[in-house]
C-alpha atoms as a PDB file:
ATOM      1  CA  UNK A   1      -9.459  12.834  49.086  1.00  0.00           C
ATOM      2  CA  UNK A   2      -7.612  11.107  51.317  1.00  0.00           C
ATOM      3  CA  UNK A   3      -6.069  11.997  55.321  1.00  0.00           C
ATOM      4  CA  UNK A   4      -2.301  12.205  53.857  1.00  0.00           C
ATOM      5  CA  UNK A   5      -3.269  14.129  50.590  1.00  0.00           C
ATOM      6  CA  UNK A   6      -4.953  16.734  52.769  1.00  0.00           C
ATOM      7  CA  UNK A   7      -2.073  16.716  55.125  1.00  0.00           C
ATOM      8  CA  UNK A   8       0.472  16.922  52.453  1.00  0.00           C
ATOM      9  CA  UNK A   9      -1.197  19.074  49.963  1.00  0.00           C
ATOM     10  CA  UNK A  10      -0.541  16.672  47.750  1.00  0.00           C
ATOM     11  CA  UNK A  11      -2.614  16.750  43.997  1.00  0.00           C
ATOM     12  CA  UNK A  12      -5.870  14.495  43.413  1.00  0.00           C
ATOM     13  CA  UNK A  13      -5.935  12.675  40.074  1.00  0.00           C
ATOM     14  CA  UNK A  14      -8.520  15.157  38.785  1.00  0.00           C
ATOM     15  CA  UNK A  15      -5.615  17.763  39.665  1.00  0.00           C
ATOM     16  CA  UNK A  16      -2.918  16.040  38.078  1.00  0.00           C
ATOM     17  CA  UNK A  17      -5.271  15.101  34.568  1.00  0.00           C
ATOM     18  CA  UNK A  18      -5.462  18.883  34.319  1.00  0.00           C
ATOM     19  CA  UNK A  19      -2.047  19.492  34.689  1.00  0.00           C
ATOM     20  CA  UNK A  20      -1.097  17.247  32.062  1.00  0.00           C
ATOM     21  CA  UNK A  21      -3.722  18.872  29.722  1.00  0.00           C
ATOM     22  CA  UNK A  22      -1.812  22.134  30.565  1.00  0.00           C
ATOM     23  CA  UNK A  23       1.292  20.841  29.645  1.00  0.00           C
ATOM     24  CA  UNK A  24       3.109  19.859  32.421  1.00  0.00           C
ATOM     25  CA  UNK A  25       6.460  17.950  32.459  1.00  0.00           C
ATOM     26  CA  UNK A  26       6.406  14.539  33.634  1.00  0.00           C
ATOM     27  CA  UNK A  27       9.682  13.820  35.583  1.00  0.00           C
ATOM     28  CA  UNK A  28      10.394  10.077  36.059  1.00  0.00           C
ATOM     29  CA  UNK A  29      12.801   9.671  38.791  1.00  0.00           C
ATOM     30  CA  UNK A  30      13.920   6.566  38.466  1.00  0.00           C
ATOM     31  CA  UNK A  31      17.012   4.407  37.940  1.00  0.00           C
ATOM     32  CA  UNK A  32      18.449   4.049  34.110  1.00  0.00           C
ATOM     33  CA  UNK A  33      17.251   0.131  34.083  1.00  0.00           C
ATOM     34  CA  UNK A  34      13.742   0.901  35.582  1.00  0.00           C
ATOM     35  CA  UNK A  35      13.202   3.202  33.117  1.00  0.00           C
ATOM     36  CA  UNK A  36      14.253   1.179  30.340  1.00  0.00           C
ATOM     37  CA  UNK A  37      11.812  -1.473  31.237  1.00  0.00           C
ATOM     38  CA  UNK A  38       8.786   0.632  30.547  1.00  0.00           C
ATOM     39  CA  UNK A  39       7.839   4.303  30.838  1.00  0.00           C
ATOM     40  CA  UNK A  40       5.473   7.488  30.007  1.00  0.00           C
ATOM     41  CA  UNK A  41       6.477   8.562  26.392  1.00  0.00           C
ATOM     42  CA  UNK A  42       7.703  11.807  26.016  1.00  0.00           C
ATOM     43  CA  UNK A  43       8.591  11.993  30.011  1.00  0.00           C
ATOM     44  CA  UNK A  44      11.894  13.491  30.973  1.00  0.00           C
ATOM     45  CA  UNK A  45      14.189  11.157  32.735  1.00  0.00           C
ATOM     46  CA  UNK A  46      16.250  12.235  35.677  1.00  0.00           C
ATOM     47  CA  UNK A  47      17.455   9.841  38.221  1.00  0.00           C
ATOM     48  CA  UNK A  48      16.940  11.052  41.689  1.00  0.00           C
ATOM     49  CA  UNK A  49      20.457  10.993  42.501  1.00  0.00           C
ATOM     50  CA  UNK A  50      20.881  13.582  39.807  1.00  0.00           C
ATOM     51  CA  UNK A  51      18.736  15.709  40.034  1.00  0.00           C
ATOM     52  CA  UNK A  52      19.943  19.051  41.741  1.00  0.00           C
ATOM     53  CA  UNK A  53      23.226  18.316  39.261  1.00  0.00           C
ATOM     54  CA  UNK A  54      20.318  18.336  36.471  1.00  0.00           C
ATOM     55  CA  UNK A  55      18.078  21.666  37.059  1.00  0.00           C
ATOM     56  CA  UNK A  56      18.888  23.357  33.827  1.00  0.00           C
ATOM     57  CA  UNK A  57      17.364  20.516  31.641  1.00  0.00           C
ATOM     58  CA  UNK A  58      13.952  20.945  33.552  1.00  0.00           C
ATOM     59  CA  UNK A  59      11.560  23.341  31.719  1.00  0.00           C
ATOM     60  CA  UNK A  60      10.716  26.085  34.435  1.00  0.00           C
ATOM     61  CA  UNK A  61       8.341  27.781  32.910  1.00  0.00           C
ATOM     62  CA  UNK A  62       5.591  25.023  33.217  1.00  0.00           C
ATOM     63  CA  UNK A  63       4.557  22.490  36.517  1.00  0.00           C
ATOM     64  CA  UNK A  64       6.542  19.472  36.688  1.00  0.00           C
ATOM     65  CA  UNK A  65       5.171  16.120  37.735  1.00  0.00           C
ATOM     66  CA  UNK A  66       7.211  13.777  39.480  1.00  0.00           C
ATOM     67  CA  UNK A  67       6.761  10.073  39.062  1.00  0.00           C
ATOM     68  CA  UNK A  68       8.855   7.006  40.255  1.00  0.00           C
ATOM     69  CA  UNK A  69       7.831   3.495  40.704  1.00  0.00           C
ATOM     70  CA  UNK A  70       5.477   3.681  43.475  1.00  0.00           C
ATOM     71  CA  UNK A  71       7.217   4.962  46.804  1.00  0.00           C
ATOM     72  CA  UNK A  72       7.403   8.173  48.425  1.00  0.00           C
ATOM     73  CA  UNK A  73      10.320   9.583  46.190  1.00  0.00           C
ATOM     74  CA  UNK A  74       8.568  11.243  44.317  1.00  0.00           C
ATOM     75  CA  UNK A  75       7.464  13.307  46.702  1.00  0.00           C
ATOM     76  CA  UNK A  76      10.830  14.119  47.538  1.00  0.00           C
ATOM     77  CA  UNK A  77      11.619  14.587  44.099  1.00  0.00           C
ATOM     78  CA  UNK A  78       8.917  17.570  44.153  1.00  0.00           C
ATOM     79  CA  UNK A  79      10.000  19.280  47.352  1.00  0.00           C
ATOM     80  CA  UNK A  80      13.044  19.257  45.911  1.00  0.00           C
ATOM     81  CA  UNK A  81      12.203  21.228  43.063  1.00  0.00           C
ATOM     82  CA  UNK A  82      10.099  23.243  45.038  1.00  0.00           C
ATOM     83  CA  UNK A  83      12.864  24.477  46.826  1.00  0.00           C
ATOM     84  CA  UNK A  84      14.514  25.767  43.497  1.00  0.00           C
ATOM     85  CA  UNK A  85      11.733  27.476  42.754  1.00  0.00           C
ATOM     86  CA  UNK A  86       9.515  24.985  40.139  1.00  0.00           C
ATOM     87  CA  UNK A  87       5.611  24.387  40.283  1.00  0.00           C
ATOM     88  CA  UNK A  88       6.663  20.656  41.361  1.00  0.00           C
ATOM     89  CA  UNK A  89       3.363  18.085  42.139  1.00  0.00           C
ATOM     90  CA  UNK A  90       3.770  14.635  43.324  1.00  0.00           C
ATOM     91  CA  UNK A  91       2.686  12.374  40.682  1.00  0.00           C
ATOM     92  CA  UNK A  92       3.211   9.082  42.610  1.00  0.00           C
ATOM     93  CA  UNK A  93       3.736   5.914  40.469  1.00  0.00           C
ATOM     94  CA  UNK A  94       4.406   5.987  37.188  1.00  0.00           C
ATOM     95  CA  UNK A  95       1.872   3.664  36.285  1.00  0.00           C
ATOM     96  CA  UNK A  96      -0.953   5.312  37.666  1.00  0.00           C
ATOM     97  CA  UNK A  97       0.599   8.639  35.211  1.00  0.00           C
ATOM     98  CA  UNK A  98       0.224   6.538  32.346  1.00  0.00           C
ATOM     99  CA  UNK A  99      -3.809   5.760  33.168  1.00  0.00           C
ATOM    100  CA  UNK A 100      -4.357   9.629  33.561  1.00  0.00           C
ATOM    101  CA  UNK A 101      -2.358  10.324  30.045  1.00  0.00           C
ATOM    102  CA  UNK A 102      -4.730   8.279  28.478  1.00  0.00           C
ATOM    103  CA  UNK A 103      -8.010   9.459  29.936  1.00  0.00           C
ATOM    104  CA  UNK A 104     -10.142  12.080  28.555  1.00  0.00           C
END
C-alpha cells in the first residue's frame, strides 16, 4: 500500500472488491456529459455540485463508494458524506471501479 493511502486511510483495491461484494453503492460524481459517455452500470449518479442538495437519494444503510474520473474529488466526495454520517470510501477513477466489478 502506498505512502498517501496510509496517510489518508484511504481503501486498497482488495478493500474496495469486498465492499462491492457486500453491496456497496457506487457514487459517480461526475458531470451529466461525463457520465453519459461511459459509466459503471447500476451506479448512482450525483454530480458533485449536488450532492449535499442530494443526501436522501443515497442508501445509508450500506458503504458508499465514490468514483469520478480520476482526480482527487472523489475523495472529497467521501469526506463529504462522512460528515453526514455515511460509511463513504474513496473509490478513485471510475475506470479502475469497473476492473474491480468484474473481478472475482
Amino acid at each position: 500500500m502506498g505512502l498517501r493511502k496510509k496517510l489518508l486511510n484511504e481503501p486498497s483495491d482488495e478493500d474496495l472488491r469486498q465492499l462491492l461484494k457486500a453491496g456497496a453503492t457506487i457514487l459517480d460524481i461526475r458531470p451529466q456529459d461525463e457520465f453519459d459517455g461511459g459509466h459503471i452500470a447500476g451506479s448512482l449518479h450525483i454530480p458533485i455540485d449536488e450532492l449535499l442538495h442530494s443526501l436522501p437519494l443515497i442508501p445509508k444503510e450500506r458503504p458508499v463508494i465514490t468514483c469520478n474520473a480520476d482526480d482527487a474529488m472523489s475523495a472529497t466526495a467521501a469526506e463529504m458524506l462522512g460528515a453526514h454520517g455515511f460509511k463513504a470510501y474513496d473509490g478513485g477513477g471510475w475506470t479502475k471501479l469497473v476492473k474491480l466489478t468484474k473481478e472475482p
